[in-house]
N, C-alpha and C. Protein backbone atom coordinates (compact mmCIF):
# COMPACT_ATOMS: atom_id res chain seq x y z
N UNK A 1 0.85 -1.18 0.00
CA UNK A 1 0.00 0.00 0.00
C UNK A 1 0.89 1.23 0.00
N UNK A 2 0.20 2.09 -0.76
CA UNK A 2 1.30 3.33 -0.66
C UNK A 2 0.20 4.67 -1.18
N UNK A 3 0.64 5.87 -0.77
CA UNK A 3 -0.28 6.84 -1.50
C UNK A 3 1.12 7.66 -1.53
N UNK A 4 0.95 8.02 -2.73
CA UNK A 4 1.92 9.41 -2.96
C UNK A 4 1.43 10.64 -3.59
N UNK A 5 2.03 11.31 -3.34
CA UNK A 5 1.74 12.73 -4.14
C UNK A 5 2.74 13.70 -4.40
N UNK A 6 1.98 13.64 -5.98
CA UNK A 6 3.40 14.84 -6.37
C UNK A 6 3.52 16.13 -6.18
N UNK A 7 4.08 16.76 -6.25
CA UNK A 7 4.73 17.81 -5.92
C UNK A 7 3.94 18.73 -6.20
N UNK A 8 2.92 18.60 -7.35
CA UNK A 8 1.65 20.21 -6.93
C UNK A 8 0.53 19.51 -5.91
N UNK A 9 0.63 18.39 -5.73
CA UNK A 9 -0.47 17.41 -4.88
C UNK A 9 -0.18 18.49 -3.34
N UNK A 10 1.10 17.93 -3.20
CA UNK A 10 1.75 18.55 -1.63
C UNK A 10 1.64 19.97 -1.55
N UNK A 11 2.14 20.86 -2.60
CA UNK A 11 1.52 22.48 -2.47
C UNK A 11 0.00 22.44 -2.68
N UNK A 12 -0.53 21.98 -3.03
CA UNK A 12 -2.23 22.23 -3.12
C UNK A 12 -2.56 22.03 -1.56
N UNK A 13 -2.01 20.82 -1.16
CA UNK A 13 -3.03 20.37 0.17
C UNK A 13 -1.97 21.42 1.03
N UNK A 14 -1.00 21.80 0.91
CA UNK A 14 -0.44 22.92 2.20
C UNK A 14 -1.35 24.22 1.47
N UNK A 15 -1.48 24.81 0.67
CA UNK A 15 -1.72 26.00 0.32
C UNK A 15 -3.23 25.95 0.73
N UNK A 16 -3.99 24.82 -0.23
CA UNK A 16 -5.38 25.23 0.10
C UNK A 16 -6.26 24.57 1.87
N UNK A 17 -5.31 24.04 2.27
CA UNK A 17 -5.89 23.65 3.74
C UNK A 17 -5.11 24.31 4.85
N UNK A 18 -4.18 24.85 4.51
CA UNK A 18 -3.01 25.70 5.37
C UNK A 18 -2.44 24.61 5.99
N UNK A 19 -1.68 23.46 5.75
CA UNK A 19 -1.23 22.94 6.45
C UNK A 19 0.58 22.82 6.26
N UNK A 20 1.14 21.98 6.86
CA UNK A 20 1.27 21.70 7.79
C UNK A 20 0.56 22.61 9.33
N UNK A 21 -0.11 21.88 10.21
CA UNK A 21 -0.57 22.86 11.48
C UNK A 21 -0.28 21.90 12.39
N UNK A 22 0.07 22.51 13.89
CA UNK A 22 0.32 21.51 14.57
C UNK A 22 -1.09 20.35 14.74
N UNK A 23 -0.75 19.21 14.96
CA UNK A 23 -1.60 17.53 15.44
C UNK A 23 -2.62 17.64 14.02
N UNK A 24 -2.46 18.03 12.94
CA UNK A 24 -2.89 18.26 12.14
C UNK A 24 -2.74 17.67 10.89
N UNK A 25 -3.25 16.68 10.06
CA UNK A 25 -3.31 15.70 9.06
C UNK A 25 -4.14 15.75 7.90
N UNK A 26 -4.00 15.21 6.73
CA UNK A 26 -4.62 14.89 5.67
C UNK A 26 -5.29 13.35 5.78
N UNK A 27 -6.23 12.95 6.61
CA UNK A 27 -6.37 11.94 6.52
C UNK A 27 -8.02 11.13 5.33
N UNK A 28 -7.28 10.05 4.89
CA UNK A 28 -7.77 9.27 3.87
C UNK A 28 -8.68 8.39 4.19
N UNK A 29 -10.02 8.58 3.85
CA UNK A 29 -10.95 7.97 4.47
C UNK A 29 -11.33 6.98 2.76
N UNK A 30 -12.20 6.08 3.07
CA UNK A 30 -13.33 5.54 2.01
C UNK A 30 -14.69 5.80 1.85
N UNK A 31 -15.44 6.30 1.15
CA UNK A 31 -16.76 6.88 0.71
C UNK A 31 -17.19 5.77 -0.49
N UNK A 32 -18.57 5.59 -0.02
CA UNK A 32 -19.46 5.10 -1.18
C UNK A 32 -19.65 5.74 -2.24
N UNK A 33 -19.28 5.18 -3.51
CA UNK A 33 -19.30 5.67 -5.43
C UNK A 33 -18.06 6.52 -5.53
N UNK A 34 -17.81 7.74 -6.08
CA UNK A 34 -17.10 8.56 -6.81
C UNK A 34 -16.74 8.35 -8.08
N UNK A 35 -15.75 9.22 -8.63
CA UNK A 35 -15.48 8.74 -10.01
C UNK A 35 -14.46 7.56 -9.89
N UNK A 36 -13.68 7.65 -9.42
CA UNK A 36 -13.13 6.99 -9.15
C UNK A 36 -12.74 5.83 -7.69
N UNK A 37 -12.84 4.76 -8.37
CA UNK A 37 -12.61 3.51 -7.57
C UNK A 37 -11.64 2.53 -7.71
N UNK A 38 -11.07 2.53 -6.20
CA UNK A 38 -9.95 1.30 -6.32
C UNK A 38 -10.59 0.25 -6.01
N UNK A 39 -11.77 -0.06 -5.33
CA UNK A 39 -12.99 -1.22 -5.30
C UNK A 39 -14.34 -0.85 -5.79
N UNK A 40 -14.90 -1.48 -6.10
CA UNK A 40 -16.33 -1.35 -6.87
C UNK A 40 -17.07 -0.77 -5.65
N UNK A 41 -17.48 0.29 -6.28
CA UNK A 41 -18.89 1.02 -5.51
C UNK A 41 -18.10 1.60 -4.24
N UNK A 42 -16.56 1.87 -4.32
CA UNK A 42 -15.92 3.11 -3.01
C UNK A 42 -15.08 4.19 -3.30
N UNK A 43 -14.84 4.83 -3.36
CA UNK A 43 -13.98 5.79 -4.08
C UNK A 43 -12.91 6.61 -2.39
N UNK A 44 -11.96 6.91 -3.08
CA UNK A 44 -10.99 7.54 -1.69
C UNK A 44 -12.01 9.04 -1.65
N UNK A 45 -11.35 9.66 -0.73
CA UNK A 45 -11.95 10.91 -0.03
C UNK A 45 -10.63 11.10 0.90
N UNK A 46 -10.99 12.49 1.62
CA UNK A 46 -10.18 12.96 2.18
C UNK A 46 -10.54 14.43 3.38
N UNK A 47 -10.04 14.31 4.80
CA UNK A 47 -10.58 15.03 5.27
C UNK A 47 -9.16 15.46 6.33
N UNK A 48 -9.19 16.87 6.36
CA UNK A 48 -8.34 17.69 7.83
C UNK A 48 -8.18 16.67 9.26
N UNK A 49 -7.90 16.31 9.58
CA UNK A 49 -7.98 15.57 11.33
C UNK A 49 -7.35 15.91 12.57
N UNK A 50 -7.49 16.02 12.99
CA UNK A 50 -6.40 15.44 14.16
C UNK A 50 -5.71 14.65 14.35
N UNK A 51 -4.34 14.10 14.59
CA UNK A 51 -3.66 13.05 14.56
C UNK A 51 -4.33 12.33 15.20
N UNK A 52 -4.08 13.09 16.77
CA UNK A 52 -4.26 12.47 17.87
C UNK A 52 -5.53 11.56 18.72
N UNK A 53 -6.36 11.76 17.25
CA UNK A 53 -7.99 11.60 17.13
C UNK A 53 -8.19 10.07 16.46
N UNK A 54 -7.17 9.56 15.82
CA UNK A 54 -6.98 8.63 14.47
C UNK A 54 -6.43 7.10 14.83
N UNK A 55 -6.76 6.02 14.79
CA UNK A 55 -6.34 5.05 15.05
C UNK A 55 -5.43 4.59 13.95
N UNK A 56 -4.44 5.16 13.71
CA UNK A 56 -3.67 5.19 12.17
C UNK A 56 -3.25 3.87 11.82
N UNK A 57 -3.41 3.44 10.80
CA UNK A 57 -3.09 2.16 9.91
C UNK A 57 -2.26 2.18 8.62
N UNK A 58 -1.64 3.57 8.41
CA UNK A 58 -0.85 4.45 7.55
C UNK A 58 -0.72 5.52 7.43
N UNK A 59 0.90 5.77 7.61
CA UNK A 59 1.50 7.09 7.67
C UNK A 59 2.18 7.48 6.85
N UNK A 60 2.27 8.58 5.90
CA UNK A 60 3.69 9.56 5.15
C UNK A 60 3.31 10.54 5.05
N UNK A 61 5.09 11.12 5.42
CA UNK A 61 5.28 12.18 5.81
C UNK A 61 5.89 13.15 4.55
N UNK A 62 5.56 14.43 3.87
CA UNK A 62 6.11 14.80 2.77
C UNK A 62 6.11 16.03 3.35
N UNK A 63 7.82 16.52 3.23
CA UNK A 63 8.11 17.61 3.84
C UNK A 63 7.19 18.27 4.74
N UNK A 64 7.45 17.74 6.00
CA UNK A 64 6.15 18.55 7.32
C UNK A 64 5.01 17.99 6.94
N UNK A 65 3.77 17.72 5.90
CA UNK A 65 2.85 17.53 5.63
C UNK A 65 2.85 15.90 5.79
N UNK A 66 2.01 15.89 6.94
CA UNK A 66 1.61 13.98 7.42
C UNK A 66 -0.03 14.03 6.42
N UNK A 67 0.17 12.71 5.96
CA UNK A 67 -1.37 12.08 5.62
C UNK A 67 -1.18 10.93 6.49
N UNK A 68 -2.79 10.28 6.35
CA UNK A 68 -2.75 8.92 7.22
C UNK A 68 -3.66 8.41 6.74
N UNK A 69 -4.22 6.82 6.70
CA UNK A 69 -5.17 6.12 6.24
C UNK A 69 -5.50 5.70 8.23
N UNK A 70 -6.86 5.53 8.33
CA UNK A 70 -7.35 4.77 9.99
C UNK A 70 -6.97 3.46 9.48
N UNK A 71 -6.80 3.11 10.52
CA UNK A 71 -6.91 1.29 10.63
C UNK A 71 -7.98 1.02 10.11
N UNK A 72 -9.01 1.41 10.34
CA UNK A 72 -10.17 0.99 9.67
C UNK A 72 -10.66 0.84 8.15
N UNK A 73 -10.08 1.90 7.27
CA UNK A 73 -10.04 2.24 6.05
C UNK A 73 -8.75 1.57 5.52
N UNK A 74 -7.93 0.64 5.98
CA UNK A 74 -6.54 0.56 5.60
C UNK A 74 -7.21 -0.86 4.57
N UNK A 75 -8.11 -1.77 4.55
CA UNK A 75 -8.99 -2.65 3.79
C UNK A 75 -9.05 -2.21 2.40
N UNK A 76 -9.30 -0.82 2.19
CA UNK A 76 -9.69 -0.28 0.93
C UNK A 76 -8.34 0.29 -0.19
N UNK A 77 -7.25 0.32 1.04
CA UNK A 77 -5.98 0.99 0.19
C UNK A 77 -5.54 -0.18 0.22
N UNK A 78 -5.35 -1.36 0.49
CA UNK A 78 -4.36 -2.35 0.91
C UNK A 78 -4.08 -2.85 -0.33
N UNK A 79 -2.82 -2.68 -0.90
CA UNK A 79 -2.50 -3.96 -2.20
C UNK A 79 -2.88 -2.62 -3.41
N UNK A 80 -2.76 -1.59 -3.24
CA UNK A 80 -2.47 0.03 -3.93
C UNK A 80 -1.29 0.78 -3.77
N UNK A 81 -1.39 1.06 -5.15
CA UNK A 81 -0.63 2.55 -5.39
C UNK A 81 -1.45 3.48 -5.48
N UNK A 82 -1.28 4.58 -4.65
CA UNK A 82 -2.63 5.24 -5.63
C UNK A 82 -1.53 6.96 -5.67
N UNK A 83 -1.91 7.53 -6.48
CA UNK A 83 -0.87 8.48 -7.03
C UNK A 83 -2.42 9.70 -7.13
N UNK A 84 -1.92 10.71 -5.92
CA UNK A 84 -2.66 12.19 -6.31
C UNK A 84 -1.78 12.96 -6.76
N UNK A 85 -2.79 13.77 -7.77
CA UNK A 85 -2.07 14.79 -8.61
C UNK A 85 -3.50 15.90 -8.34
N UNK A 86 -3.04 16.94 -8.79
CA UNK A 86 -4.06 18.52 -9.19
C UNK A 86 -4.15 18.75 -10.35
N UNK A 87 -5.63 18.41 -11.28
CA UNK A 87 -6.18 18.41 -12.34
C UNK A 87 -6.00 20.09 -12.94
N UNK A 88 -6.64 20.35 -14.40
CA UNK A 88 -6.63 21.64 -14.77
C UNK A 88 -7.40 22.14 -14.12
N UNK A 89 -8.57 21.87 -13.47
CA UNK A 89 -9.45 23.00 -12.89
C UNK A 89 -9.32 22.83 -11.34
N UNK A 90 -7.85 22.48 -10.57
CA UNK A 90 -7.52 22.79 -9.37
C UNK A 90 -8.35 21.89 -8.42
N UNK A 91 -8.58 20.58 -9.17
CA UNK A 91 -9.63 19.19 -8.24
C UNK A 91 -8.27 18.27 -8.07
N UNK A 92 -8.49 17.69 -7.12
CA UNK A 92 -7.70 16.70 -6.66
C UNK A 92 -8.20 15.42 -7.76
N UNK A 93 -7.09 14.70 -8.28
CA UNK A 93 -7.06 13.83 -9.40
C UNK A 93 -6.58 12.60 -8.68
N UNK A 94 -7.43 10.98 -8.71
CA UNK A 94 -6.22 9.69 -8.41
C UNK A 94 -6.29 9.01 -9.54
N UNK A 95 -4.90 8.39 -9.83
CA UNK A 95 -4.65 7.60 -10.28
C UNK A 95 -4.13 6.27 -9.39
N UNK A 96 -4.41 5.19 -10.36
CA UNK A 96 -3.74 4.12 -9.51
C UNK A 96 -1.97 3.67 -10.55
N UNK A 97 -1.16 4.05 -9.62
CA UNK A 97 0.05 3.20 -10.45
C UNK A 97 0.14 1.66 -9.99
N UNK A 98 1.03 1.34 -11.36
CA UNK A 98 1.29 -0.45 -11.44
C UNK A 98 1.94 -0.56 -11.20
């Protein structure tokens, strides 16, 4: 399992969420449909957290900026690459790499 993000991924989520902040995370949840799915009928999502709030089941760290998957959601990334990027109209984009 792995999530990465490139390099306008990491300025988007510091610029448009102000982060790095202290106990403060990008964490990766699973939601029913979206456009995109790494399992049928779930698509990733993503929300601000608290670390210290999170039963974490995955961590990386990209310059100061932590994301995390819960233990709970770690089912839906497991046996992924999944690669965010920032589309032309400034939406968060996944791909899955092979």
């Amino acid at each position: 399992m792995k999530i990465e993000l490139t390099q306008e991924a990491k300025d988007w989520f510091k610029d448009e969420l102000e982060l790095p902040e202290d106990n403060k995370v990008v964490q990766f949840f699973v939601r029913y449909g979206g456009s995109f799915e790494l399992k049928q009928g779930f698509g990733p999502a993503f929300t601000v957290s608290k670390k210290d709030d999170i039963d974490i089941g995955y961590e990386e760290n990209y310059d100061g900026l932590n994301i995390v998957v819960a233990e709970k959601d770690v089912w839906y990334y497991e046996g992924h690459h999944l690669k965010i990027d920032v589309g032309e109209h400034d939406e968060i984009v996944y791909t899955e790499e092979m």
